[in-house]
C-alpha atoms as a PDB file:
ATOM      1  CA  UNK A   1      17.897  75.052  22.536  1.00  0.00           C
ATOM      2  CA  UNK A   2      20.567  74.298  24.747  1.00  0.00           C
ATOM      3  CA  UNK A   3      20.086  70.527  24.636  1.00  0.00           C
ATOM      4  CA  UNK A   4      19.696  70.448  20.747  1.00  0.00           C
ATOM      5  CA  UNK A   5      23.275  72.486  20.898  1.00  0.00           C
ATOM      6  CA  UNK A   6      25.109  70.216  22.781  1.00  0.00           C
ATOM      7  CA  UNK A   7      23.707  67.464  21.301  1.00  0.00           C
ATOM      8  CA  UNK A   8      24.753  68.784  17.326  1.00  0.00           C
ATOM      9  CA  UNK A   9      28.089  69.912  19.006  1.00  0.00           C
ATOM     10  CA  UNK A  10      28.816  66.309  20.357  1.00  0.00           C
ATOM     11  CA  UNK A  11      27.710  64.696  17.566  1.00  0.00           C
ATOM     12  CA  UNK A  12      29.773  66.610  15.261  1.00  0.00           C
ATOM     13  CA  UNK A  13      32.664  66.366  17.539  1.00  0.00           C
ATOM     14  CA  UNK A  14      32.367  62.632  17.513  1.00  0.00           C
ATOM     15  CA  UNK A  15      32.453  62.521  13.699  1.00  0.00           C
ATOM     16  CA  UNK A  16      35.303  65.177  12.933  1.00  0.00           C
ATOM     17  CA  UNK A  17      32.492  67.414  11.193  1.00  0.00           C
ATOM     18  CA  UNK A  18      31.900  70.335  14.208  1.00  0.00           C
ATOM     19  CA  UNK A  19      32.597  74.291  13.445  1.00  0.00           C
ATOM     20  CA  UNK A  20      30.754  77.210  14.868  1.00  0.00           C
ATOM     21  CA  UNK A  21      29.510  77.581  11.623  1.00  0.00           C
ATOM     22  CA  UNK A  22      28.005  74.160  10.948  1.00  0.00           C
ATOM     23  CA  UNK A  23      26.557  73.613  14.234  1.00  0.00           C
ATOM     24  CA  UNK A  24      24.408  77.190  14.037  1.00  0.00           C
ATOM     25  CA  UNK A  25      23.839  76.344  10.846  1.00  0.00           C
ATOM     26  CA  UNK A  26      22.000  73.140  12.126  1.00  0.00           C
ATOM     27  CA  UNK A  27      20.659  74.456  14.862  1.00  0.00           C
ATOM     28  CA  UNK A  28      18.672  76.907  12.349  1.00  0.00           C
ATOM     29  CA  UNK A  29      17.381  74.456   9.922  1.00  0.00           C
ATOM     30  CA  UNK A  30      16.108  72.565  12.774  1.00  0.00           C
ATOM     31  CA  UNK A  31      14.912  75.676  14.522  1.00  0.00           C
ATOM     32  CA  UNK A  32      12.990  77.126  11.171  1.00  0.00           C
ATOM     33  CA  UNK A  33      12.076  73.296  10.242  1.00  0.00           C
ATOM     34  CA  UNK A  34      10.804  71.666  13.195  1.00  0.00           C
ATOM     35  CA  UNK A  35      10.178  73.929  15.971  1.00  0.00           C
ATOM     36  CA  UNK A  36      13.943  72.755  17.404  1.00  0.00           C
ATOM     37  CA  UNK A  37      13.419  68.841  17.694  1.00  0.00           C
ATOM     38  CA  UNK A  38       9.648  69.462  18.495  1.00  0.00           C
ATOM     39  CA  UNK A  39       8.091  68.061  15.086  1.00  0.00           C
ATOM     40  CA  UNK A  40       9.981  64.984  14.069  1.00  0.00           C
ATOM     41  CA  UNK A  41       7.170  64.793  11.063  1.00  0.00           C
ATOM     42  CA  UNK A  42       6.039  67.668   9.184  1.00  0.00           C
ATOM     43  CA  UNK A  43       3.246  68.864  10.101  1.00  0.00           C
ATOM     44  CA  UNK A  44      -0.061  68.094   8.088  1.00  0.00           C
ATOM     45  CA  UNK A  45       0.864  65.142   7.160  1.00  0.00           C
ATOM     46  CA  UNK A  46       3.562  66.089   4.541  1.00  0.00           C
ATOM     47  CA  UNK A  47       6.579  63.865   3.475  1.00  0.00           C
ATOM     48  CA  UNK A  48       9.071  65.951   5.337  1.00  0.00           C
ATOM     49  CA  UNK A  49      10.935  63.339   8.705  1.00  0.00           C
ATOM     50  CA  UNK A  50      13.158  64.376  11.533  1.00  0.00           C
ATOM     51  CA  UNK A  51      14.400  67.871  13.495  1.00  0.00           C
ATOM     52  CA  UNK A  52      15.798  68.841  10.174  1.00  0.00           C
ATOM     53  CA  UNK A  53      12.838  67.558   7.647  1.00  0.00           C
ATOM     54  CA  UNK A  54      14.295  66.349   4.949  1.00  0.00           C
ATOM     55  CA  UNK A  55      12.142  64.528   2.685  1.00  0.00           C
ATOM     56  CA  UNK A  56      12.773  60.641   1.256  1.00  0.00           C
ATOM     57  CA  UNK A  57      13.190  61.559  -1.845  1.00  0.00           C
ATOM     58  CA  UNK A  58      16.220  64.144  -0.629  1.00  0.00           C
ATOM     59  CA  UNK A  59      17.293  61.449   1.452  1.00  0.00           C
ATOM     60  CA  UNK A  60      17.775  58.861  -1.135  1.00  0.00           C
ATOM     61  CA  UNK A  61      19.085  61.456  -3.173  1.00  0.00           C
ATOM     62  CA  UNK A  62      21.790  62.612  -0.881  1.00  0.00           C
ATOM     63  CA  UNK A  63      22.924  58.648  -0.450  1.00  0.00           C
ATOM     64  CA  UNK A  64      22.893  58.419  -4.219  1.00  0.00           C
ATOM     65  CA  UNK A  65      24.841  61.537  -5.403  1.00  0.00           C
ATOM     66  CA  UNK A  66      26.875  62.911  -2.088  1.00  0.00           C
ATOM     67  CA  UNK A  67      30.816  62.802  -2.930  1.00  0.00           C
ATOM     68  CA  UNK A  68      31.769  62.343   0.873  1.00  0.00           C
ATOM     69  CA  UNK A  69      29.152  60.300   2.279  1.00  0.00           C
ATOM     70  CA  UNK A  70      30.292  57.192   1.503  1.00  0.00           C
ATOM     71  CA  UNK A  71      33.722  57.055   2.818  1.00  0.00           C
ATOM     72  CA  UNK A  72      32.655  59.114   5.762  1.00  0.00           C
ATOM     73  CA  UNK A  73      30.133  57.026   6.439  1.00  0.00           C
ATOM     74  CA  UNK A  74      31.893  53.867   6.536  1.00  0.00           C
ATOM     75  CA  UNK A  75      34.701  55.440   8.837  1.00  0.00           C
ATOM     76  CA  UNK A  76      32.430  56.134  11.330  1.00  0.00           C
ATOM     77  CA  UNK A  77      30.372  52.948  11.371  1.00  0.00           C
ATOM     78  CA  UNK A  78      26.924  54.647   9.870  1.00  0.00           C
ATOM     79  CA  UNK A  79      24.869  52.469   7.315  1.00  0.00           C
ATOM     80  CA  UNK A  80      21.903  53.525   5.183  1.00  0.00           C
ATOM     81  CA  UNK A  81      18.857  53.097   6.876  1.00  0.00           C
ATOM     82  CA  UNK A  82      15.187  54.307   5.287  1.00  0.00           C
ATOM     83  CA  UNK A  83      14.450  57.987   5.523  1.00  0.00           C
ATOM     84  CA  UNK A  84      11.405  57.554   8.201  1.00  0.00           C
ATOM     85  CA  UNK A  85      14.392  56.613  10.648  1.00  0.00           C
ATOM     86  CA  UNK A  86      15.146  59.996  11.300  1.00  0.00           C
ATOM     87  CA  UNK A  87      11.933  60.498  13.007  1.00  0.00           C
ATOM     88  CA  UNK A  88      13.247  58.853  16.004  1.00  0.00           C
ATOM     89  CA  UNK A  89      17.571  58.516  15.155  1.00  0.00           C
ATOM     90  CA  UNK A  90      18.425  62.213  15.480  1.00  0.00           C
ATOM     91  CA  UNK A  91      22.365  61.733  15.013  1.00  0.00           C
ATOM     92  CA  UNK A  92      21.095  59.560  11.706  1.00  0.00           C
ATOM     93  CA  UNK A  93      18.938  62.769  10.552  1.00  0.00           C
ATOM     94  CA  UNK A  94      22.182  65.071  11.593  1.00  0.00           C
ATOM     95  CA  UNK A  95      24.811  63.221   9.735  1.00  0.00           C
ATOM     96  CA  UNK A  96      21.713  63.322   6.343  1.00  0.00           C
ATOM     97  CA  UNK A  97      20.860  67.245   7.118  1.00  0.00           C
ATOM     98  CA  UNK A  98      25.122  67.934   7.152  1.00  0.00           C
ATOM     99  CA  UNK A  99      25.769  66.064   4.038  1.00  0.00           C
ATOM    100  CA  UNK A 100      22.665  67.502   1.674  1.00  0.00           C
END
């Protein structure tokens, strides 16, 4: 728990995202969702990638139809990469989870 903090704290430091709010609120998706960074693909075999298991189909979404992501995403040096990234690129499955 307290490495998954700091990391969601730092990360959302880095990018001018971080409140109290928005880093609990993280660290309960990814809690309830996988286990808190222990399943980085749902379990049973399901379509569902990284600590906060959002789906490719969510994930294109998001990139598709997100007012902010764009800009923010350019400012900060992130591209688009394929949704089964976030199994292993935990910042890249943060900065998804914080925009849905």
């Amino acid at each position: 728990y307290n490495d998954a903090k700091h990391f969601i704290t730092e990360t959302l430091l880095a990018w001018g995202l971080w409140s109290d709010r928005r880093v609990d609120l993280m660290l309960m998706i990814a809690a309830h969702e996988s286990g808190g960074f222990k399943h980085n693909k749902q379990i049973g075999g399901g379509p569902a990638r990284g600590p906060f298991q959002m789906e490719r189909r969510t994930h294109d979404q998001v990139w598709l139809h997100s007012d902010t992501i764009h800009k923010r995403a350019k400012k900060y040096g992130i591209t688009r990469k394929d949704a089964d990234e976030m199994i292993d690129d935990h910042a890249y499955a943060l900065w998804m989870a914080v925009h849905y």
